[in-house]
Protein backbone atom coordinates (compact mmCIF):
# COMPACT_ATOMS: atom_id res chain seq x y z
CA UNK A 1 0.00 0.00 0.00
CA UNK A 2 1.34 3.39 -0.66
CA UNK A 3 1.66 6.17 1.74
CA UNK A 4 -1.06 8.48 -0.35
CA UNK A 5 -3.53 5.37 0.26
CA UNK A 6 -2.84 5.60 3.49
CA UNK A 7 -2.58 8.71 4.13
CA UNK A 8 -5.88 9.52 2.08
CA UNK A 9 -7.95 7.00 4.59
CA UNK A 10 -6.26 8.23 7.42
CA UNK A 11 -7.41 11.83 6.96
CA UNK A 12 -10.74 10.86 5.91
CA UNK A 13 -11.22 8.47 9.49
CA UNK A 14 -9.73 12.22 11.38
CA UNK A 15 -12.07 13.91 9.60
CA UNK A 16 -15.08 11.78 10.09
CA UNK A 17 -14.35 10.98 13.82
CA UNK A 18 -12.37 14.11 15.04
CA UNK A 19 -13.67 16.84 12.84
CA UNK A 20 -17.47 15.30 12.41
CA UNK A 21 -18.61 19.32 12.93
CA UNK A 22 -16.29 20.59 9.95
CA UNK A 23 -17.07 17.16 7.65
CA UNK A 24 -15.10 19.75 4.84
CA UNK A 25 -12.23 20.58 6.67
CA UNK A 26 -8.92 19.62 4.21
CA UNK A 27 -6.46 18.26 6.87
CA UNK A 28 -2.81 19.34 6.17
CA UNK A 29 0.31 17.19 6.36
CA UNK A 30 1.34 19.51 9.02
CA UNK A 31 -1.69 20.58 11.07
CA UNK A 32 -0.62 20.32 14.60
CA UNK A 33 -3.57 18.07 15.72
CA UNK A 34 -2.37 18.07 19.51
CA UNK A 35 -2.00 21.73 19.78
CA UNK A 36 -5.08 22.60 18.38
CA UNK A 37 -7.10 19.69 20.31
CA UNK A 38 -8.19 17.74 17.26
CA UNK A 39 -7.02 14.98 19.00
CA UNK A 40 -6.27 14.16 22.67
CA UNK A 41 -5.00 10.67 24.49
CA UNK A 42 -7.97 8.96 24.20
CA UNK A 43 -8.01 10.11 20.58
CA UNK A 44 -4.19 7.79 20.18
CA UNK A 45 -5.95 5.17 21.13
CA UNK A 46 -8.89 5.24 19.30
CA UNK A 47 -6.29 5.73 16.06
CA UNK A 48 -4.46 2.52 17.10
CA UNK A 49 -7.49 0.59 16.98
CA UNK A 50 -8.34 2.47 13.28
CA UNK A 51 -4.79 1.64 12.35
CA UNK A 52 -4.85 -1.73 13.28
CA UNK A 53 -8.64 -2.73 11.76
CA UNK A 54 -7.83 -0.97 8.50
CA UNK A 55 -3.90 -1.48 7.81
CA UNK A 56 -3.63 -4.19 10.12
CA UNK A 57 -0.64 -3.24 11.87
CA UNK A 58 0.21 -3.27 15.77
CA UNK A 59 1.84 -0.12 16.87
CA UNK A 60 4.42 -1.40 18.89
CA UNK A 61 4.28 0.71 23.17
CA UNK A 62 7.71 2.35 21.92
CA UNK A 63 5.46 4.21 18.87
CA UNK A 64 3.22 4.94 21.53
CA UNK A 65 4.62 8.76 21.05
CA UNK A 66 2.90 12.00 20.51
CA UNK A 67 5.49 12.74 18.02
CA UNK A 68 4.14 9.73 16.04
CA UNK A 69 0.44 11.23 16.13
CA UNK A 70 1.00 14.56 16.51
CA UNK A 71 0.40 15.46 12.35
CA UNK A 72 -1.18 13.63 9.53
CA UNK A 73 2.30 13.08 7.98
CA UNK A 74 3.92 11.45 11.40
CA UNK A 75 0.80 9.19 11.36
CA UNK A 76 1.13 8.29 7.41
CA UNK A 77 5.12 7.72 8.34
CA UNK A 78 4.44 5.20 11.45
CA UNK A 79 1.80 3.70 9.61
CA UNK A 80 3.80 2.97 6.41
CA UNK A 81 6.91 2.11 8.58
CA UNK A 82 4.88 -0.80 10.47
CA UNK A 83 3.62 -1.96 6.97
CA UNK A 84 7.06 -2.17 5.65
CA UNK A 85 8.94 -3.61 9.04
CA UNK A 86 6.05 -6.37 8.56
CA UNK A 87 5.18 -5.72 12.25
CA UNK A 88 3.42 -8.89 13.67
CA UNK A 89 -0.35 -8.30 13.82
CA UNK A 90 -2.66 -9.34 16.70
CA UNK A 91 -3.47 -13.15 15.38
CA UNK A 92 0.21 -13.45 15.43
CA UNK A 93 0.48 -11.88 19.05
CA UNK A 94 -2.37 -13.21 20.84
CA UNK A 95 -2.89 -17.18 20.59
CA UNK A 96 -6.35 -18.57 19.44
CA UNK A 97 -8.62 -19.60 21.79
């Protein structure tokens, strides 16, 4: 998957779950979701869970960062990464029951 794919359904979850009041507000690389409280700590995890059902990747607790959610482009960048390292995902993790 490329990183416009991903960061095209990335923006569009942000936008849709984050931004549901401005449903046409065009989310820059760069907007500083943190410091304009787009996106708060209950927000990361709510991406992890997006990031894992849609790309099915695990972010790893040491991407657990703000710098890694802070901006559109760090999340596109950590999600690509993970996609590319072949990062295990949670069948692999968690045993069958």
């Amino acid at each position: 998957m490329n990183k416009e794919t991903i960061r095209t359904r990335l923006s569009e979850y942000i936008v849709e779950s984050f931004l549901y009041d401005e449903p046409d507000f065009k989310l820059a690389d760069d907007f500083p979701l943190f410091e304009e409280r787009v996106i708060d700590s209950m927000g990361i995890f709510r991406l992890v869970s997006y990031m894992h059902e849609e790309f099915d990747v695990v972010v790893q607790p040491d991407d657990m960062v703000i710098d890694n959610f802070g901006t559109l482009a760090s999340m596109t960048q950590l999600v690509s990464m993970r996609l590319q390292s072949g990062a295990e995902t949670s069948d692999k993790l968690m045993p069958s029951m």
